[in-house]
Protein backbone atom coordinates (compact mmCIF):
# COMPACT_ATOMS: atom_id res chain seq x y z
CA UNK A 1 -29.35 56.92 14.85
CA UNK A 2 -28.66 54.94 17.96
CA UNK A 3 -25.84 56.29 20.97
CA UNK A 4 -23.28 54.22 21.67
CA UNK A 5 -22.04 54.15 25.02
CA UNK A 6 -19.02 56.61 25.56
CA UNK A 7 -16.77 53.41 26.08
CA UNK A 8 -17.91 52.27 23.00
CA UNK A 9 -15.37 54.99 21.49
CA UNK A 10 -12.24 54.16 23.17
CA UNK A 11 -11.95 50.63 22.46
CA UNK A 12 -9.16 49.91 20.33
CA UNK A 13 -9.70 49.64 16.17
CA UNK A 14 -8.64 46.36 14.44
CA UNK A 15 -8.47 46.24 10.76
CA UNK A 16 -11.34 43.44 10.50
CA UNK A 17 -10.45 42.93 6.23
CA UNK A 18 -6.74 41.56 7.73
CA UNK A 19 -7.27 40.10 10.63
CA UNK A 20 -8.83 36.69 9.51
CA UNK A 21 -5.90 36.47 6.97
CA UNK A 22 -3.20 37.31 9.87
CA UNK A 23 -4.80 34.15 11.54
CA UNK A 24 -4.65 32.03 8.59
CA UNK A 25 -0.92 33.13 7.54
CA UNK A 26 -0.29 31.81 11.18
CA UNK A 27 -1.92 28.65 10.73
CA UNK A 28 0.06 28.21 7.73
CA UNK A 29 3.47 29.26 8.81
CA UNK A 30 3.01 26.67 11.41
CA UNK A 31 2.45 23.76 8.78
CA UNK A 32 5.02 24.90 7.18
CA UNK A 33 7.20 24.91 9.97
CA UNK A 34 5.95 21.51 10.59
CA UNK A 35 6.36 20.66 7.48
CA UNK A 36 9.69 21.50 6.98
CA UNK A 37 11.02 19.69 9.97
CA UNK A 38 9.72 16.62 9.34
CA UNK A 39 11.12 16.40 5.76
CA UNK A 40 14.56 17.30 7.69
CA UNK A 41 14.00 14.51 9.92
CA UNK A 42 13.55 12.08 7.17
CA UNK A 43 16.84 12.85 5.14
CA UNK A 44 18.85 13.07 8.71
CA UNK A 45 17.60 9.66 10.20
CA UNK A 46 18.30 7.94 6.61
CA UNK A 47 21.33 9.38 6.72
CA UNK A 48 22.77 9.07 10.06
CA UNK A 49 20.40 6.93 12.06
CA UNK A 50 18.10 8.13 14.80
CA UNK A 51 20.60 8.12 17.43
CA UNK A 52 23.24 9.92 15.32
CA UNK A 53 20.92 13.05 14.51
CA UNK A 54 20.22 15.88 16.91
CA UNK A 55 17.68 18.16 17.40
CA UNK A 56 19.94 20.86 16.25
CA UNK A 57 20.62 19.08 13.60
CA UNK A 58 17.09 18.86 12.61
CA UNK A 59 16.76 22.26 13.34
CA UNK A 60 19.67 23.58 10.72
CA UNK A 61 18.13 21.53 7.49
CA UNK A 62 15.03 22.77 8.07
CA UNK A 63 16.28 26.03 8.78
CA UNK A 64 14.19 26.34 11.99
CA UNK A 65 15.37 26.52 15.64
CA UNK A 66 15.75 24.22 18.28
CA UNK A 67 12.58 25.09 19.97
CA UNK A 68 10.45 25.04 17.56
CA UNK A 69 11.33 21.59 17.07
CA UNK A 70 10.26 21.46 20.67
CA UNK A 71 7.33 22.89 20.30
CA UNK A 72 6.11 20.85 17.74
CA UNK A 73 7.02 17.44 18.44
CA UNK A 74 8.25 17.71 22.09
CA UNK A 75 11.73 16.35 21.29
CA UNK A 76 13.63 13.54 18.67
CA UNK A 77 11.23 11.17 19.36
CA UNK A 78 8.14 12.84 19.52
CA UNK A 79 9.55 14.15 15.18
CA UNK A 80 9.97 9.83 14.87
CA UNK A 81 6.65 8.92 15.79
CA UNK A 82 5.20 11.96 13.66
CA UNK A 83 7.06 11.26 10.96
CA UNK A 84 6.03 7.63 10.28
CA UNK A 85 2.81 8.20 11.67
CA UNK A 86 1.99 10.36 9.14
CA UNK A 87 3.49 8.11 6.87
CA UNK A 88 1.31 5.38 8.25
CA UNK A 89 -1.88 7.10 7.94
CA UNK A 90 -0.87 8.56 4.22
CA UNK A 91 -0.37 4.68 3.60
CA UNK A 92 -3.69 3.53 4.88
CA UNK A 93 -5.24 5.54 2.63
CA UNK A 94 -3.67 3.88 -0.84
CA UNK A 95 -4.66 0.44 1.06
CA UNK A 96 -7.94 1.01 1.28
CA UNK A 97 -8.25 2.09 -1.49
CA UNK A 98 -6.96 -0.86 -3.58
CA UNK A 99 -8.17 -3.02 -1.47
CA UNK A 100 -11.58 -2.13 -2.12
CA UNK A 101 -11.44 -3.98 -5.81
CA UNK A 102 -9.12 -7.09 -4.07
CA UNK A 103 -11.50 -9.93 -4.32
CA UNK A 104 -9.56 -12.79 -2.98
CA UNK A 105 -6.95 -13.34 -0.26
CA UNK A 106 -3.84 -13.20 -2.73
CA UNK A 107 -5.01 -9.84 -4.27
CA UNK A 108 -5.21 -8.43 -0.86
CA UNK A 109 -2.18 -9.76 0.28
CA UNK A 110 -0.89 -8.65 -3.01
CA UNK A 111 -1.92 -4.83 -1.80
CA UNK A 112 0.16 -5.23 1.26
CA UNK A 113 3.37 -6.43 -0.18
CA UNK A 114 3.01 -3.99 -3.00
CA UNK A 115 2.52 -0.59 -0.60
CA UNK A 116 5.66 -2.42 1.17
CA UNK A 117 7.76 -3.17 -1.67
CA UNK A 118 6.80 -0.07 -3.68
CA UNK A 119 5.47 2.58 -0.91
CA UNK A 120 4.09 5.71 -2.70
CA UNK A 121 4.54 7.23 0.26
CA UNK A 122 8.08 8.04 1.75
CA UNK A 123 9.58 6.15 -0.98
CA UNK A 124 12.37 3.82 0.62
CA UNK A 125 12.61 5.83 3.46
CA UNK A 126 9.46 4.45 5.18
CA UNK A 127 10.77 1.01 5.99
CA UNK A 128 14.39 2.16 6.18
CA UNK A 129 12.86 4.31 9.50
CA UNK A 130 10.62 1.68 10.58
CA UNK A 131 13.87 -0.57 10.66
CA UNK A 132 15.69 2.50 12.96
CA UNK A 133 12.42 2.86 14.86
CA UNK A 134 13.25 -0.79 15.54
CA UNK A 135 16.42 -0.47 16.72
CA UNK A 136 15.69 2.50 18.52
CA UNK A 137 13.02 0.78 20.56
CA UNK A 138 14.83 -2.00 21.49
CA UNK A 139 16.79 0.67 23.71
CA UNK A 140 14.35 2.93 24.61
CA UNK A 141 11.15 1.76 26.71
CA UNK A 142 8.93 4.93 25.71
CA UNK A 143 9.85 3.95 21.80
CA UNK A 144 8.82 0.28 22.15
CA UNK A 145 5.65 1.31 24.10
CA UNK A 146 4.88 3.49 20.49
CA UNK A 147 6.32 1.13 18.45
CA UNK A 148 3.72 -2.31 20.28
CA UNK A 149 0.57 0.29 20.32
CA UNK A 150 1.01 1.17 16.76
CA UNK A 151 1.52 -2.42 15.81
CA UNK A 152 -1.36 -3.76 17.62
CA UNK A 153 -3.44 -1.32 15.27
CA UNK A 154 -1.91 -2.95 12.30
CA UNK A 155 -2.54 -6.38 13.74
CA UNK A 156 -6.33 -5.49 13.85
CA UNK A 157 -6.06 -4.26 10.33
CA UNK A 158 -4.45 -7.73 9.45
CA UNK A 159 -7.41 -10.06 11.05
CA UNK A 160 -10.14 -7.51 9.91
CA UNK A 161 -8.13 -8.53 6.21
CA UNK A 162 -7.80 -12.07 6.70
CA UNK A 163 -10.79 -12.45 8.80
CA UNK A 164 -12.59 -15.25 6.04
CA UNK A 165 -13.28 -18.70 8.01
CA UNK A 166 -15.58 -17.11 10.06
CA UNK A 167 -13.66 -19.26 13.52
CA UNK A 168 -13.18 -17.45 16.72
CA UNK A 169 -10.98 -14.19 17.05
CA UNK A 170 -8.64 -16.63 19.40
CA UNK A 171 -8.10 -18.98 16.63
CA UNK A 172 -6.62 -16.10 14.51
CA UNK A 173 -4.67 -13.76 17.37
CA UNK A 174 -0.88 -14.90 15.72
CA UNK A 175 -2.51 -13.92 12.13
CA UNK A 176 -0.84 -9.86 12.83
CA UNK A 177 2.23 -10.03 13.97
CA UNK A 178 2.85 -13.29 11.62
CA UNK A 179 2.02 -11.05 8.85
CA UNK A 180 3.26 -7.80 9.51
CA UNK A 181 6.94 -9.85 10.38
CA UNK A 182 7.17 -11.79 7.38
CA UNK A 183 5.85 -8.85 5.26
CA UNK A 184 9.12 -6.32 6.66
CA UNK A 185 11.36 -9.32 6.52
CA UNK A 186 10.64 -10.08 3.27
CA UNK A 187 11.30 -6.44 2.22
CA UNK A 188 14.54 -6.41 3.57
CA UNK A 189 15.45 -9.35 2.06
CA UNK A 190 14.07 -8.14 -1.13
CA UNK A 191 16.81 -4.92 -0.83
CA UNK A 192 19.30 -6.79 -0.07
CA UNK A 193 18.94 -9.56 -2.91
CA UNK A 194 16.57 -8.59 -5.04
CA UNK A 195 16.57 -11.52 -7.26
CA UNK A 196 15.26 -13.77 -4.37
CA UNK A 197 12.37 -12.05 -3.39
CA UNK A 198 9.86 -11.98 -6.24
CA UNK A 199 6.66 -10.61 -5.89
CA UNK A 200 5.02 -14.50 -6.35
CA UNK A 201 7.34 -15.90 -3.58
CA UNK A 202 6.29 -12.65 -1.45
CA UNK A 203 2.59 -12.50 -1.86
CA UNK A 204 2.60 -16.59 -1.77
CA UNK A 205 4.40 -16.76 1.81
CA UNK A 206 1.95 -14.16 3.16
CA UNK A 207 -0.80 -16.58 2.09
CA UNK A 208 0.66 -19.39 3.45
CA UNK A 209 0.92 -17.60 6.86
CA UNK A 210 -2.15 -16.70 7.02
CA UNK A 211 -3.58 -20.21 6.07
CA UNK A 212 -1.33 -21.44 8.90
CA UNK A 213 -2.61 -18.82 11.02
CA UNK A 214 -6.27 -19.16 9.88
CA UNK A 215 -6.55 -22.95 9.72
CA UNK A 216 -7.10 -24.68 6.38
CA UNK A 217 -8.58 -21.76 3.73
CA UNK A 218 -8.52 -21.85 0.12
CA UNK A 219 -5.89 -18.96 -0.74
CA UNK A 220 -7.68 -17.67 -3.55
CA UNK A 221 -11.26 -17.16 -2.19
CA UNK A 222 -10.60 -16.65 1.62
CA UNK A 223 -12.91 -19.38 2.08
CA UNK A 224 -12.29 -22.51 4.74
CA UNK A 225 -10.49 -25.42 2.45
């Protein structure tokens, strides 16, 4: 049998059958933690706004403190951004899904409007704190700087969606923020009369702003008129 070296011996004995579940209990107390206050963000901003919750606020639903809110998200709007980020991103993923059996410009349209008008993420929370983040941004540079670089994704998105006459990317620069406006202004319209907004009338004005973005294109193949 081999010698260790004398040090060998005093170096301090760890329970190795523990310790890789001591790291993962950490990891997971830390999404949880995570977890927790950004589902307290969510009911606090619906219910009082962005500028009427505080951190401590936050803190107390999720029953967390103040600094862990901190050390998460670096302050209120650092848990914003998160929390419709993640939204965001959890969105995406039901888009691309349906819209890989969309065939024609209407049925992808349709997509959009439908993840809008009946989110299966966030419920009616997501655009009720898109419309704060809104507000909020209008006030606060650092917001709006979010709020235009997170957008310009979405734009992208909206050519890469539309993108069927084939003209130059200059010819279709208005097709994203055209879009993504009508789209939220359509939903808000829709909650507060719902009888206006129909899902036709929706998914038919976001056609005809892309085909006025696009140039002339036949609505129901993508294809240039």
């Amino acid at each position: 049998m081999a010698v260790r070296p004398a040090f060998f011996h005093r170096l301090p004995k760890i329970d190795r059958t523990s310790y890789p579940f001591s790291v993962a209990t950490q990891g997971e107390r830390r999404a949880d933690t995570r977890r927790r206050l950004l589902l307290a963000a969510a009911e606090l901003f619906s219910e009082r706004g962005v500028d009427g919750t505080s951190i401590d606020a936050i803190a107390e639903r999720a029953d967390r403190t103040s600094g862990a809110v901190y050390d998460h998200f670096g302050g209120k709007d650092g848990v914003l951004f998160a929390l419709l980020d993640t939204w965001v991103e959890e969105l995406g993923v039901v888009i691309g899904a349906e819209l890989a059996t969309a065939t024609t410009l209407e049925e992808r349209l349709g997509v959009l409007w439908r993840n809008v008008s009946e989110p299966v993420v966030g419920g009616d929370r997501w655009i009720s704190l898109e419309l704060e983040l809104w507000t909020h941004a209008a006030r606060n540079p650092d917001a709006r700087e979010h709020l235009v670089r997170r957008y310009r994704g979405a734009w992208r998105g909206i050519v890469a969606l539309a993108d069927q006459s084939g003209g130059a990317s200059s010819e279709r620069e208005g097709v994203g923020p055209a879009v993504i406006g009508v789209l939220l202004g359509l939903e808000l319209m829709r909650r507060v009369d719902p009888a206006t907004v129909t899902d036709e009338l929706a998914v038919a004005a976001l056609v005809g702003v892309v085909a006025g973005t696009t140039h002339a294109i036949d609505p129901m193949t993508g294809a240039p008129a």
